[in-house]
Protein backbone atom coordinates (compact mmCIF):
# COMPACT_ATOMS: atom_id res chain seq x y z
CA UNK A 1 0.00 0.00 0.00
CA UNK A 2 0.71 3.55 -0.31
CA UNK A 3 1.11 6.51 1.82
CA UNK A 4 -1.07 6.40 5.41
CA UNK A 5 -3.60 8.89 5.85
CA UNK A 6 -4.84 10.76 9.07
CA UNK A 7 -5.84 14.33 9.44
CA UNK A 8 -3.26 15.36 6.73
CA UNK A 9 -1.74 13.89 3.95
CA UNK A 10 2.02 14.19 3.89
CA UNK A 11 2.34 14.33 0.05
CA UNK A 12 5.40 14.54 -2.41
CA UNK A 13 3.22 16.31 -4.87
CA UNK A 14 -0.49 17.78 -5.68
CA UNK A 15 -2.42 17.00 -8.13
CA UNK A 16 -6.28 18.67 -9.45
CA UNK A 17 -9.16 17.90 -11.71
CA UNK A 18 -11.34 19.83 -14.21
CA UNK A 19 -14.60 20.55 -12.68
CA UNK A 20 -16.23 18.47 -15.49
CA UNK A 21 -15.77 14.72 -14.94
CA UNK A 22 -16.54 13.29 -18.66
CA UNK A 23 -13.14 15.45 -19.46
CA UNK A 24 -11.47 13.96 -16.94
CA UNK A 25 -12.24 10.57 -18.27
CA UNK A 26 -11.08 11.63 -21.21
CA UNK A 27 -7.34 12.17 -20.13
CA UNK A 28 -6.93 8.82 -18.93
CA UNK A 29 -5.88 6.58 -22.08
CA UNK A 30 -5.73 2.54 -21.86
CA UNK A 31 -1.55 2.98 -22.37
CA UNK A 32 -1.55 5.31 -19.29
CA UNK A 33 -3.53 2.96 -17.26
CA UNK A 34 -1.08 -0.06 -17.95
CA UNK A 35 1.86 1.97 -17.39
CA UNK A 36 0.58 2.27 -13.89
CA UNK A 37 -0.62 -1.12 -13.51
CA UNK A 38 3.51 -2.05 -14.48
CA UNK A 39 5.22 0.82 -12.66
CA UNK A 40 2.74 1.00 -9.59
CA UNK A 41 3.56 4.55 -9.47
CA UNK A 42 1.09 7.85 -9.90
CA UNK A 43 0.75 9.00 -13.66
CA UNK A 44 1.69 12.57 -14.17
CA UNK A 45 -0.96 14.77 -15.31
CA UNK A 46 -1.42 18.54 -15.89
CA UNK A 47 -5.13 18.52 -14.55
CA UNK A 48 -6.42 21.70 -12.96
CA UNK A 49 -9.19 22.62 -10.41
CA UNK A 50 -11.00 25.77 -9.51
CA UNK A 51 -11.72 26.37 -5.48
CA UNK A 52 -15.53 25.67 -5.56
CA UNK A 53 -17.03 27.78 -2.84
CA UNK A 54 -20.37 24.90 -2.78
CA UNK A 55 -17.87 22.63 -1.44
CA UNK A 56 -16.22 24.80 1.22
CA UNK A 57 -19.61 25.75 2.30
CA UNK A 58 -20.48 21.74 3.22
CA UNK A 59 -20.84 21.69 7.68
CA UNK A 60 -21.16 18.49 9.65
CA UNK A 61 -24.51 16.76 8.76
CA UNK A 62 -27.26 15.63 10.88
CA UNK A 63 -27.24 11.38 10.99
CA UNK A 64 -30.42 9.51 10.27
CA UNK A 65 -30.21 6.66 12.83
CA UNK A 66 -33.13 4.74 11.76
CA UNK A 67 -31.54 2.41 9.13
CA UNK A 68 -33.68 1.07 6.58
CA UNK A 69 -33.11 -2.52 4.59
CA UNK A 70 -31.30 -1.19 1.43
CA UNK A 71 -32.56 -1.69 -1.85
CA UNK A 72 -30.25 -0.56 -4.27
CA UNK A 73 -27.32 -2.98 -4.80
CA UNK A 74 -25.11 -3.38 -6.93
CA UNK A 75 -24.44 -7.18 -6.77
CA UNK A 76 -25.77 -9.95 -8.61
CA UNK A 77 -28.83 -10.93 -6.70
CA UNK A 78 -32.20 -9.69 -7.38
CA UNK A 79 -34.01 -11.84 -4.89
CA UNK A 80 -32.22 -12.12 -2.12
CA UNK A 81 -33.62 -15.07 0.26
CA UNK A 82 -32.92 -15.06 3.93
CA UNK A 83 -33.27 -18.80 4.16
CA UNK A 84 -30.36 -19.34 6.56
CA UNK A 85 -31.33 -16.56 8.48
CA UNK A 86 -35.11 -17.00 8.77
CA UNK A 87 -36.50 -20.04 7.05
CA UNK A 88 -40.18 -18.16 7.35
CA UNK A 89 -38.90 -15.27 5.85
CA UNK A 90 -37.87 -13.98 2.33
CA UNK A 91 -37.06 -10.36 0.95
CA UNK A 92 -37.02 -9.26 -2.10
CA UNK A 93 -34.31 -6.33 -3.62
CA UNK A 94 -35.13 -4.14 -5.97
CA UNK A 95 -32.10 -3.38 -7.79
CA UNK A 96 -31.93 -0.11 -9.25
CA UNK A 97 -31.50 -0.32 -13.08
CA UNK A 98 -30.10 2.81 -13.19
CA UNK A 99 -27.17 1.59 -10.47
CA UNK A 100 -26.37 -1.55 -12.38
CA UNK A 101 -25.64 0.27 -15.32
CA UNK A 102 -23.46 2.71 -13.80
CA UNK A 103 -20.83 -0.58 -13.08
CA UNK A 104 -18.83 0.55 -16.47
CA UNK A 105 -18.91 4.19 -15.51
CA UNK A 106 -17.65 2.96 -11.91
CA UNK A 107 -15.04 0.89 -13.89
CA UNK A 108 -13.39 4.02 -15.25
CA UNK A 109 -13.68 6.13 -11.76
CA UNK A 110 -10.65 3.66 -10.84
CA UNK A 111 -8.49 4.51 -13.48
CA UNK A 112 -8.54 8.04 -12.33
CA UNK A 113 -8.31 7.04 -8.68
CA UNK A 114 -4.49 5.80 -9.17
CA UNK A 115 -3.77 9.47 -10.50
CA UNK A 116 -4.55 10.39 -6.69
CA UNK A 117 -1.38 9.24 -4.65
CA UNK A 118 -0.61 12.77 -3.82
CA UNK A 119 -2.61 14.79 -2.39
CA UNK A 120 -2.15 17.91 -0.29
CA UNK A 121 -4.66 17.67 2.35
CA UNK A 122 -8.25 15.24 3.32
CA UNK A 123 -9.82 18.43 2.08
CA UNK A 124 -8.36 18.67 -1.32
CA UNK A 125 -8.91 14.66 -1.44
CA UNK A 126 -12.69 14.96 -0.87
CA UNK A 127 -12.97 17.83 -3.43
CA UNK A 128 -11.21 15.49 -6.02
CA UNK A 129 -14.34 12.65 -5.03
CA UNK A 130 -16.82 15.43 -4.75
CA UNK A 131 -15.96 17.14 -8.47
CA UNK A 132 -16.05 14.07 -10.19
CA UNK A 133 -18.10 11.53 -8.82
CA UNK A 134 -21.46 12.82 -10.48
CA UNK A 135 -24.15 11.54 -7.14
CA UNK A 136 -23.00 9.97 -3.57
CA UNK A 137 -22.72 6.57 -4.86
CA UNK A 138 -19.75 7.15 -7.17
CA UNK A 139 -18.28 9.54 -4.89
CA UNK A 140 -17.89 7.13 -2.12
CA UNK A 141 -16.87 4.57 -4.72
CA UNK A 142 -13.52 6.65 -5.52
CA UNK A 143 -13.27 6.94 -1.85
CA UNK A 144 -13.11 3.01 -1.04
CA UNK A 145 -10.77 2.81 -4.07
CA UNK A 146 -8.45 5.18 -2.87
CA UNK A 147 -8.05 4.54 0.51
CA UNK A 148 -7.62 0.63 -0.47
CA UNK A 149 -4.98 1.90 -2.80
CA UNK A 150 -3.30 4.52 -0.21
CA UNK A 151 -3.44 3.70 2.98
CA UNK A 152 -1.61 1.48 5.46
CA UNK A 153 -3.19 1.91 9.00
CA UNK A 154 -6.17 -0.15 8.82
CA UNK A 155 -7.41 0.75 12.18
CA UNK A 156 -7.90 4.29 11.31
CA UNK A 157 -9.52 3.55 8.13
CA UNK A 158 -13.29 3.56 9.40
CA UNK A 159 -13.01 6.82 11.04
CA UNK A 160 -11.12 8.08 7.76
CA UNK A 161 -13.95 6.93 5.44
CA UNK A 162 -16.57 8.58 8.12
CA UNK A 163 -14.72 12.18 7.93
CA UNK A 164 -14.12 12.41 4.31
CA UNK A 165 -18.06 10.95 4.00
CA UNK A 166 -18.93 14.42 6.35
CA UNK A 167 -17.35 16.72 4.14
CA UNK A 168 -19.10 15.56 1.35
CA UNK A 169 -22.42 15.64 3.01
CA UNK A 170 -22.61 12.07 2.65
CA UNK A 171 -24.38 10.73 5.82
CA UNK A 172 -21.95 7.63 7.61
CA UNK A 173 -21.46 5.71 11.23
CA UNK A 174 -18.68 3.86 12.40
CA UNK A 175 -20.32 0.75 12.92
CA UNK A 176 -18.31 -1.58 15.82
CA UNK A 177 -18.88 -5.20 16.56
CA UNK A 178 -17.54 -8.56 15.53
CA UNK A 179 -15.86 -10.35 12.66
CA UNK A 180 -15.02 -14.14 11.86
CA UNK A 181 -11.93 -14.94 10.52
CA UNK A 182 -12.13 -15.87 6.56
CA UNK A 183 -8.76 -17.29 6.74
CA UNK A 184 -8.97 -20.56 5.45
CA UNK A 185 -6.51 -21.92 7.86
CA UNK A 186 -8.10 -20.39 11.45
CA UNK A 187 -11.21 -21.08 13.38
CA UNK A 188 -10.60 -18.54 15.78
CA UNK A 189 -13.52 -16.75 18.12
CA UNK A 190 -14.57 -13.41 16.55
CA UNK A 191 -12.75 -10.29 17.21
CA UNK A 192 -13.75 -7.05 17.51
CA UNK A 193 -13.96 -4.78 14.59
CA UNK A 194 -14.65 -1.81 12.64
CA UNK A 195 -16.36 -1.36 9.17
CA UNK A 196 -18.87 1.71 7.89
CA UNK A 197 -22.65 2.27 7.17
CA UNK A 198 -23.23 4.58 4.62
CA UNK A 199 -26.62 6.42 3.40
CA UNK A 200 -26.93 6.56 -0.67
CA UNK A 201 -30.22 6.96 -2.38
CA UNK A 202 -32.40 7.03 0.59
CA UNK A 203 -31.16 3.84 1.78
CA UNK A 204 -27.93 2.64 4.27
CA UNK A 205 -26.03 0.27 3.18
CA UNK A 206 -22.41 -1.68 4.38
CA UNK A 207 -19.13 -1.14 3.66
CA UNK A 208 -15.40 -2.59 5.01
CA UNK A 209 -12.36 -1.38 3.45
CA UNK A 210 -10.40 -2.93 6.11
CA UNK A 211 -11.29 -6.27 5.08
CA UNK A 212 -11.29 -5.78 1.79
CA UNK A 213 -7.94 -4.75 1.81
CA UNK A 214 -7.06 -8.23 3.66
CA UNK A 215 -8.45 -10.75 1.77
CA UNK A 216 -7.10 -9.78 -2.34
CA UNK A 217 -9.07 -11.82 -3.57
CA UNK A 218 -12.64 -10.63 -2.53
CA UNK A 219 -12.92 -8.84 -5.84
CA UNK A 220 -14.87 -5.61 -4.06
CA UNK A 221 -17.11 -7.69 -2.43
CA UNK A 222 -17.35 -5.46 0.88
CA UNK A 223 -18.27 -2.67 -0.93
CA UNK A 224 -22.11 -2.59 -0.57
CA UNK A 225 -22.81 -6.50 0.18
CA UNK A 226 -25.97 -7.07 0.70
CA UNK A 227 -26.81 -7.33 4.41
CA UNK A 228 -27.83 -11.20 4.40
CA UNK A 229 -24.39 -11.89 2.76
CA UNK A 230 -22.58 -9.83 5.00
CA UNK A 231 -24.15 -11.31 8.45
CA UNK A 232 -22.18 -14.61 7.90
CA UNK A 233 -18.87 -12.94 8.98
CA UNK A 234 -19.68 -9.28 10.58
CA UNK A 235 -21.99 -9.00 13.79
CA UNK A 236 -22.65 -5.20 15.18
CA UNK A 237 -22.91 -4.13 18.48
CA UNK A 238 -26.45 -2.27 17.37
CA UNK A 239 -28.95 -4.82 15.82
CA UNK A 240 -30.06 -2.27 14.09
CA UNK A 241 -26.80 -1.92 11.80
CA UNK A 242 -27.18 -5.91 10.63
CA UNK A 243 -29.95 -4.18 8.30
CA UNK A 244 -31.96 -6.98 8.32
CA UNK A 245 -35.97 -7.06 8.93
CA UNK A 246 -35.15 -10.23 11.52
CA UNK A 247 -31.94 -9.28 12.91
CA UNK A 248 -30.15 -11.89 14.84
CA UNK A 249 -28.63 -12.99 18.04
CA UNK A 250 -25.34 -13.30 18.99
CA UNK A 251 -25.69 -16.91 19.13
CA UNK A 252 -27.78 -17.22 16.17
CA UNK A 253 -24.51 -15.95 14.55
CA UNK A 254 -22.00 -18.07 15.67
CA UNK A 255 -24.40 -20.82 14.67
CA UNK A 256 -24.01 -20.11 10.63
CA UNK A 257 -21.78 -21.71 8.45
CA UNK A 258 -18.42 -20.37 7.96
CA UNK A 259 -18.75 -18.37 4.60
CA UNK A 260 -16.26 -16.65 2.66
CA UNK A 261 -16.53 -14.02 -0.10
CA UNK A 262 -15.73 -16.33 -3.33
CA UNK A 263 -19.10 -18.12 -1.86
CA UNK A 264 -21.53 -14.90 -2.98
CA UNK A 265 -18.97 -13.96 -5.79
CA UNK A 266 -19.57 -17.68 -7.17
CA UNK A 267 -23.47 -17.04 -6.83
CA UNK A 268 -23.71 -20.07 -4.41
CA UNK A 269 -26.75 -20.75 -2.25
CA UNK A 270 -26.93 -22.99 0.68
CA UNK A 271 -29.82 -25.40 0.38
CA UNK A 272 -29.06 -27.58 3.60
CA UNK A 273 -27.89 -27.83 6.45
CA UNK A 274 -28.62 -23.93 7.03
CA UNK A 275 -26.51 -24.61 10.88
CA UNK A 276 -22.75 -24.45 10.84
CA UNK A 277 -22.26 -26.69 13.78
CA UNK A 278 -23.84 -29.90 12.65
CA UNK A 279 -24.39 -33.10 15.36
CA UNK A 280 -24.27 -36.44 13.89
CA UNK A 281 -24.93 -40.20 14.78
CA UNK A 282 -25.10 -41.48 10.93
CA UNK A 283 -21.93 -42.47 9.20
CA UNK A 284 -22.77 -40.20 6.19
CA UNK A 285 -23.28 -36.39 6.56
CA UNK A 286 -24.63 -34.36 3.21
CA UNK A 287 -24.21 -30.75 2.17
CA UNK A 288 -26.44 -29.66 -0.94
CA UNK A 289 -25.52 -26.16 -2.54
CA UNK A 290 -26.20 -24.56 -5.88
CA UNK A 291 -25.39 -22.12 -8.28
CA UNK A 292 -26.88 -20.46 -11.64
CA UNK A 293 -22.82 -20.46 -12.78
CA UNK A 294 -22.79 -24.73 -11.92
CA UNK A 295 -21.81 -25.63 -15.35
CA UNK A 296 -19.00 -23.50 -15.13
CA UNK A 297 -17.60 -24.52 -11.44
CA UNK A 298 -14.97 -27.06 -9.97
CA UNK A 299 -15.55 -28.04 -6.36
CA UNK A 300 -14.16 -30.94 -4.20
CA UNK A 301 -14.32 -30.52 -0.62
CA UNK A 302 -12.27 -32.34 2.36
CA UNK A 303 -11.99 -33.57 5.85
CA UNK A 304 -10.00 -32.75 8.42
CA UNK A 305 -9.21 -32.95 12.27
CA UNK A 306 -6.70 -29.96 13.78
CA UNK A 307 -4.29 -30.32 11.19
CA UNK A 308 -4.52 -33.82 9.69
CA UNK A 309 -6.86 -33.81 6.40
CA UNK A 310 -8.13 -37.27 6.07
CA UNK A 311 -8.09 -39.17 2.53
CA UNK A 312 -10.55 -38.17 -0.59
CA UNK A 313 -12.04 -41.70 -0.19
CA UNK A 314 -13.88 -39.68 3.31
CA UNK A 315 -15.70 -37.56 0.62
CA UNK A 316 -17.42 -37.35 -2.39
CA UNK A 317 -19.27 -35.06 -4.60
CA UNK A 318 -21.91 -35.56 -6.90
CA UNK A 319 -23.63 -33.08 -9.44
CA UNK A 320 -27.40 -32.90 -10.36
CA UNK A 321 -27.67 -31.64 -13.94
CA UNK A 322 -31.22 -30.96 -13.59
CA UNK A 323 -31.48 -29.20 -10.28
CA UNK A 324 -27.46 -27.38 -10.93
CA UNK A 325 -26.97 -28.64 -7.13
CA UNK A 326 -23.45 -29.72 -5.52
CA UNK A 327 -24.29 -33.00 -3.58
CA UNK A 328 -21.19 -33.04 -0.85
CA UNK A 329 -20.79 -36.47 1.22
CA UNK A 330 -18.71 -36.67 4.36
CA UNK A 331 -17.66 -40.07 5.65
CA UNK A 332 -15.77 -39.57 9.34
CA UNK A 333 -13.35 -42.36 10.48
CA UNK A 334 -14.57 -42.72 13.61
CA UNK A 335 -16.52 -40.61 16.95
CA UNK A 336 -14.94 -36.83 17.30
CA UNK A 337 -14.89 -33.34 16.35
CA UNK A 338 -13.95 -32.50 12.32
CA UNK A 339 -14.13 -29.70 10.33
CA UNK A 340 -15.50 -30.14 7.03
CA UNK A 341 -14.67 -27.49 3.95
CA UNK A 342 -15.51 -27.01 0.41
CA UNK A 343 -13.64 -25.62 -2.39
CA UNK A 344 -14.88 -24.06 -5.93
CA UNK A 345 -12.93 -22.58 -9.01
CA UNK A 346 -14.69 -21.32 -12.02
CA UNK A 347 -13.24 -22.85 -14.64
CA UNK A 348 -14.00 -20.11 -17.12
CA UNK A 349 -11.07 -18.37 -15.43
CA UNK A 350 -7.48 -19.56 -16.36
CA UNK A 351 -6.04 -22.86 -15.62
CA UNK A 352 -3.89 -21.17 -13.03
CA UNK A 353 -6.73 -19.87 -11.05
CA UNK A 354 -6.77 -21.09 -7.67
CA UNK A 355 -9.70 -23.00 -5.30
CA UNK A 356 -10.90 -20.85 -3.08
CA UNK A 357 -12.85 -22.28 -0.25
CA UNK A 358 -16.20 -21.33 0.02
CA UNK A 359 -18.24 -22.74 3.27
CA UNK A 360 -16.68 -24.36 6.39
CA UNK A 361 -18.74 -26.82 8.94
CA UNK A 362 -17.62 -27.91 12.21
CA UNK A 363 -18.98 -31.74 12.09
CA UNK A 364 -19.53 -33.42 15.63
CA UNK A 365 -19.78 -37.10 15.67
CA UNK A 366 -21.64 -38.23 18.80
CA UNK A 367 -21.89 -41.73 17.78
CA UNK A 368 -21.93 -44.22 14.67
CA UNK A 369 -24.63 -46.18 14.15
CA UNK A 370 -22.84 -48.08 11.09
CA UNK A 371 -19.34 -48.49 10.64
CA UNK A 372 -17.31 -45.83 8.32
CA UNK A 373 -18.40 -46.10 4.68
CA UNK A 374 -15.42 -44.89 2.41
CA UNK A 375 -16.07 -43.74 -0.88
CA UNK A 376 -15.20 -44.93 -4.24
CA UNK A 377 -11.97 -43.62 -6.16
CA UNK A 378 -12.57 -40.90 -8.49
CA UNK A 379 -10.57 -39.25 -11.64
CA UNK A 380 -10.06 -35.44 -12.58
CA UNK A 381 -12.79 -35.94 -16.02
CA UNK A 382 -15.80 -37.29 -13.22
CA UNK A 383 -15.72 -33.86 -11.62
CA UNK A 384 -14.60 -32.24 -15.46
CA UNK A 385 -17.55 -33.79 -16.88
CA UNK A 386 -20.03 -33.18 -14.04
CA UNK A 387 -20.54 -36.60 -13.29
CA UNK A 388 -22.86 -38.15 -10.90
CA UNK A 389 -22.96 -41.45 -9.37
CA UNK A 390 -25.65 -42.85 -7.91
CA UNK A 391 -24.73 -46.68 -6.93
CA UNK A 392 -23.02 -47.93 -5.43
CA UNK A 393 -21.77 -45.20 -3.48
CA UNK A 394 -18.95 -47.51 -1.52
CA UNK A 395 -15.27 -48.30 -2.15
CA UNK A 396 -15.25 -51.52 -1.77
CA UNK A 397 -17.77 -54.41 -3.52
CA UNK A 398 -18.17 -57.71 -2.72
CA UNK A 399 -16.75 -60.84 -5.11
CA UNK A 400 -19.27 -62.47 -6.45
CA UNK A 401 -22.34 -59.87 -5.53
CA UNK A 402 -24.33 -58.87 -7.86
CA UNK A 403 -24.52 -55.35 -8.36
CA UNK A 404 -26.18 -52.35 -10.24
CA UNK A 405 -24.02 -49.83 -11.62
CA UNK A 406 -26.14 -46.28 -12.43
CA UNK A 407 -24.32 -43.14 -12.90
CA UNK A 408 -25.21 -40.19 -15.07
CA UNK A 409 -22.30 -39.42 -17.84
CA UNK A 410 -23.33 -36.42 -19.76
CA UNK A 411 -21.70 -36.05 -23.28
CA UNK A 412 -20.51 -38.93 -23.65
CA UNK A 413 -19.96 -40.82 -26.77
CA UNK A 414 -18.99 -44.15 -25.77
CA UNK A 415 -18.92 -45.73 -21.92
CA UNK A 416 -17.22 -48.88 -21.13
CA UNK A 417 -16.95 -51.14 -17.91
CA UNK A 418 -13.83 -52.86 -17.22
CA UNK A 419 -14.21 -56.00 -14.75
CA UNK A 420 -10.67 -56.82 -13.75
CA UNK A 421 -9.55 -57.95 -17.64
CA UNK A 422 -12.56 -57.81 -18.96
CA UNK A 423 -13.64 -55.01 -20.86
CA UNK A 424 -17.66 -54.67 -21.52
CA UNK A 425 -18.98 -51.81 -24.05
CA UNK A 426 -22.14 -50.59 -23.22
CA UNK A 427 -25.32 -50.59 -25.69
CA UNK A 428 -27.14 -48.13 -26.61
CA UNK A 429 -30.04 -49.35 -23.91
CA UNK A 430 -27.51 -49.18 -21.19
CA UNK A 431 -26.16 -45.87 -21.49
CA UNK A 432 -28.88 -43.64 -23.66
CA UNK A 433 -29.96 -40.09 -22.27
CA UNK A 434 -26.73 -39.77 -20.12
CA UNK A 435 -27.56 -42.58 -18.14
CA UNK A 436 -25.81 -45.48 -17.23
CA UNK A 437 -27.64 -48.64 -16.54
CA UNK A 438 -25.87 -51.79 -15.99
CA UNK A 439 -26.04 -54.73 -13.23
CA UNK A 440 -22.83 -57.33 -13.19
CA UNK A 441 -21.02 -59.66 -11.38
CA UNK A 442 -18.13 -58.57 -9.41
CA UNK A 443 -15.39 -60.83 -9.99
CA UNK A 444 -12.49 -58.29 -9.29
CA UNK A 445 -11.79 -54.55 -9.19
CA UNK A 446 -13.77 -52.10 -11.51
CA UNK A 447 -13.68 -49.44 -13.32
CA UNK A 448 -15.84 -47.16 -15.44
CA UNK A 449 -14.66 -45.31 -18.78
CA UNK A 450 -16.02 -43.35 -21.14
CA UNK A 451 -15.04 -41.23 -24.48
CA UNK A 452 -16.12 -37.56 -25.28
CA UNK A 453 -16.46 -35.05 -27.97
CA UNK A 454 -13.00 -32.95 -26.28
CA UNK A 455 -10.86 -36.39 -26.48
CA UNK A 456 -12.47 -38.58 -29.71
CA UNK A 457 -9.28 -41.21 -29.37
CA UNK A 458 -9.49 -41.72 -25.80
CA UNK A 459 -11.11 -43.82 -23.26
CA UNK A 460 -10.86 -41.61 -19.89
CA UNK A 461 -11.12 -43.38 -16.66
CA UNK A 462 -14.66 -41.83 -14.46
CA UNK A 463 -14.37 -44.02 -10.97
CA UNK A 464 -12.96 -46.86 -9.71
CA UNK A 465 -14.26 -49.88 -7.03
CA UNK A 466 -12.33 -52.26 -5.44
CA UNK A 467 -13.90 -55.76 -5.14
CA UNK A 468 -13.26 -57.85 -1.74
């Protein structure tokens, strides 16, 4: 990060904008913009200002402190349901039209942001925001941009964005409470912490520049989440400030799922268990989730205990093409506490894109009626092809059983069965609609294959059993 900024800016130079903000776009080319992306350094440019006497005239403003649910957002959402939060309850945002298409027009407010490093002054800072950003909702957009590009002191940062919201008559609170970590490796208790509440078109909404300065890859989630999304990890003091219709206990709270940003970003919904602490006495635990972008994700999840993660044959994942839900299955070793997490990608990003975990669970296992079921062996084209198996669902089959073998294999244009040496191609009435029907005799391990449109010449291996 950049400079830190308190009262005053120490600055190493001053820079000023036209009064007109489409000119100011204007100066900004696409080879300016990557010069600073590459050098990280301001972009010199011979911009002036006029003193605007408007602006010096703006005093302290009166706070409304009767928050309303917002409904302008700028996320994805336009029904919003509180499900995990209220099972009786659902609301429904309006999104402003007008908001979503400002995103583009947003898009270009950060390329001017980066010409900002040096200012003289918060004043001259917030009459940079004020003289471009054309209503409150771009204004305090360049602010959250610049302070996540500029400043250092995070703890300061909440009462930073609260001043420079007063002298651009943009009503604000300093909101204090609670966060949960959304480090993927911690399970700490929350801490206390700081984010912002800020009034835009008639409506308050949440902000935290703090964390999104944290956690790179949250992609500007904390800027305006909605307030359903944001209750997962941030609990206020004032239950007021969770802006929800329902607003929840402390307990209620630590009760939900662990949830990081890359869950919302990824459009997932939870469809059960909504609790994060889940009690079991079966050998099998589920988690169902879903997503609008399904066809387009890579998940696996895993199980661990402190530090030990336990084997992939402890979990499985199926996918239900007509429903676009995630089907996670857990399969603990034995009685004790484990924590169980799942991981998406979208693959439309590059290959070198990262999992990011999504949703954590803290699994108790009181007691096991059945002995531990592991699951069978998998390969990278089951989860590729968005596979589904639906028996058997074990590792290990018996010798000489008789057994059904039903899957779902979309796409594919030939599926085969190998039975230890044997190798059995599959008619066109045992694998037709992208279902595979087929009952044998288990006379050694087995494995399922099939062929598709991407790799014509090959055979690629789907799941594996192991006969006993």
């Amino acid at each position: 990060m950049g400079n830190c900024l308190t009262t005053q800016i120490k600055a190493s130079g001053q820079y000023s904008v036209e009064n007109n903000s489409a000119q100011l776009l204007s100066v900004i080319t696409e080879k300016d913009y990557i010069q600073y992306i590459k050098s990280k350094k301001p972009i010199k440019q011979e911009i002036s200002i006029q003193t605007d006497n408007e602006f010096q005239s703006i005093i302290p403003i009166e706070v409304n402190d009767n928050p309303k649910v917002p409904k302008i957002l700028i996320h994805k959402s336009e029904t919003v349901s509180t499900q995990t939060i209220d099972q009786q309850q659902t609301i429904s945002l309006d999104i402003d039209q007008v908001t979503r298409s400002r995103r583009p027009d947003m898009l270009k407010l950060e390329k001017i942001v980066v010409l900002w490093k040096n200012v003289t002054s918060i004043d001259n800072l917030c009459r940079l925001f004020y003289k471009t950003g054309t209503n409150s909702l771009e204004r305090v957009w360049l602010l959250y941009q610049w302070i996540i590009n500029n400043s250092d002191e995070s703890e300061n940062i909440p009462n930073l964005f609260f001043l420079c919201c007063q002298k651009m008559n943009i009503q604000c609170k300093i909101v204090s409470g609670y966060i949960r970590s959304l480090d993927e490796n911690k399970n700490s208790d929350p801490t206390h912490h700081k984010w912002n509440s800020v009034f835009i078109e008639e409506c308050w909404h949440l902000l935290d520049i703090v964390t999104e300065m944290f956690y790179e890859d949250s992609q500007n989630f904390y800027f305006l989440p909605s307030p359903d999304h944001l209750i997962f990890s941030h609990y206020p003091n004032e239950a007021k400030w969770q802006l929800l219709k329902t607003p929840l206990t402390y307990e209620q709270y630590l009760s939900l799922p662990r949830i990081s940003a890359s869950y919302f970003l990824l459009d997932m919904h939870l469809i059960s268990p909504i609790e994060g602490i889940l009690n079991s006495n079966e050998s099998i635990t589920q988690v169902i989730l879903s997503s609008p972008l399904s066809h387009t994700l890579q998940v696996f999840c895993c199980l661990q205990h402190d530090s030990d993660k336990y084997p992939d044959r402890h979990t499985f994942v199926n996918y239900d093409l007509d429903t676009h839900q995630f089907q996670f299955f857990v399969s603990p070793p034995m009685i004790g506490n484990y924590e169980f997490v799942i991981f998406a990608r979208d693959s439309n990003e590059t290959e070198e894109e990262d999992y990011q975990w999504i949703i954590k669970y803290h699994l108790n296992v009181i007691q096991m009626r059945t002995h531990c079921q592991t699951f069978p062996t998998v390969y990278p084209q089951f989860s590729k092809s968005h596979c589904a198996l639906y028996e058997p669902l074990s590792e290990y089959v018996q010798k000489g059983e008789t057994i059904r073998i039903h899957m779902r294999i979309p796409n594919a244009r030939r599926v085969r069965i190998d039975v230890e040496e044997q190798r059995i191609m599959m008619t066109s009435n045992e694998y037709k609609n992208d279902i595979l029907s087929k009952t044998i005799t288990v006379t050694g391990n087995i494995r399922i294959l099939a062929k598709f449109k991407d790799n014509a010449d090959l055979l690629r291996p789907l799941c594996k059993f192991i006969a006993q």
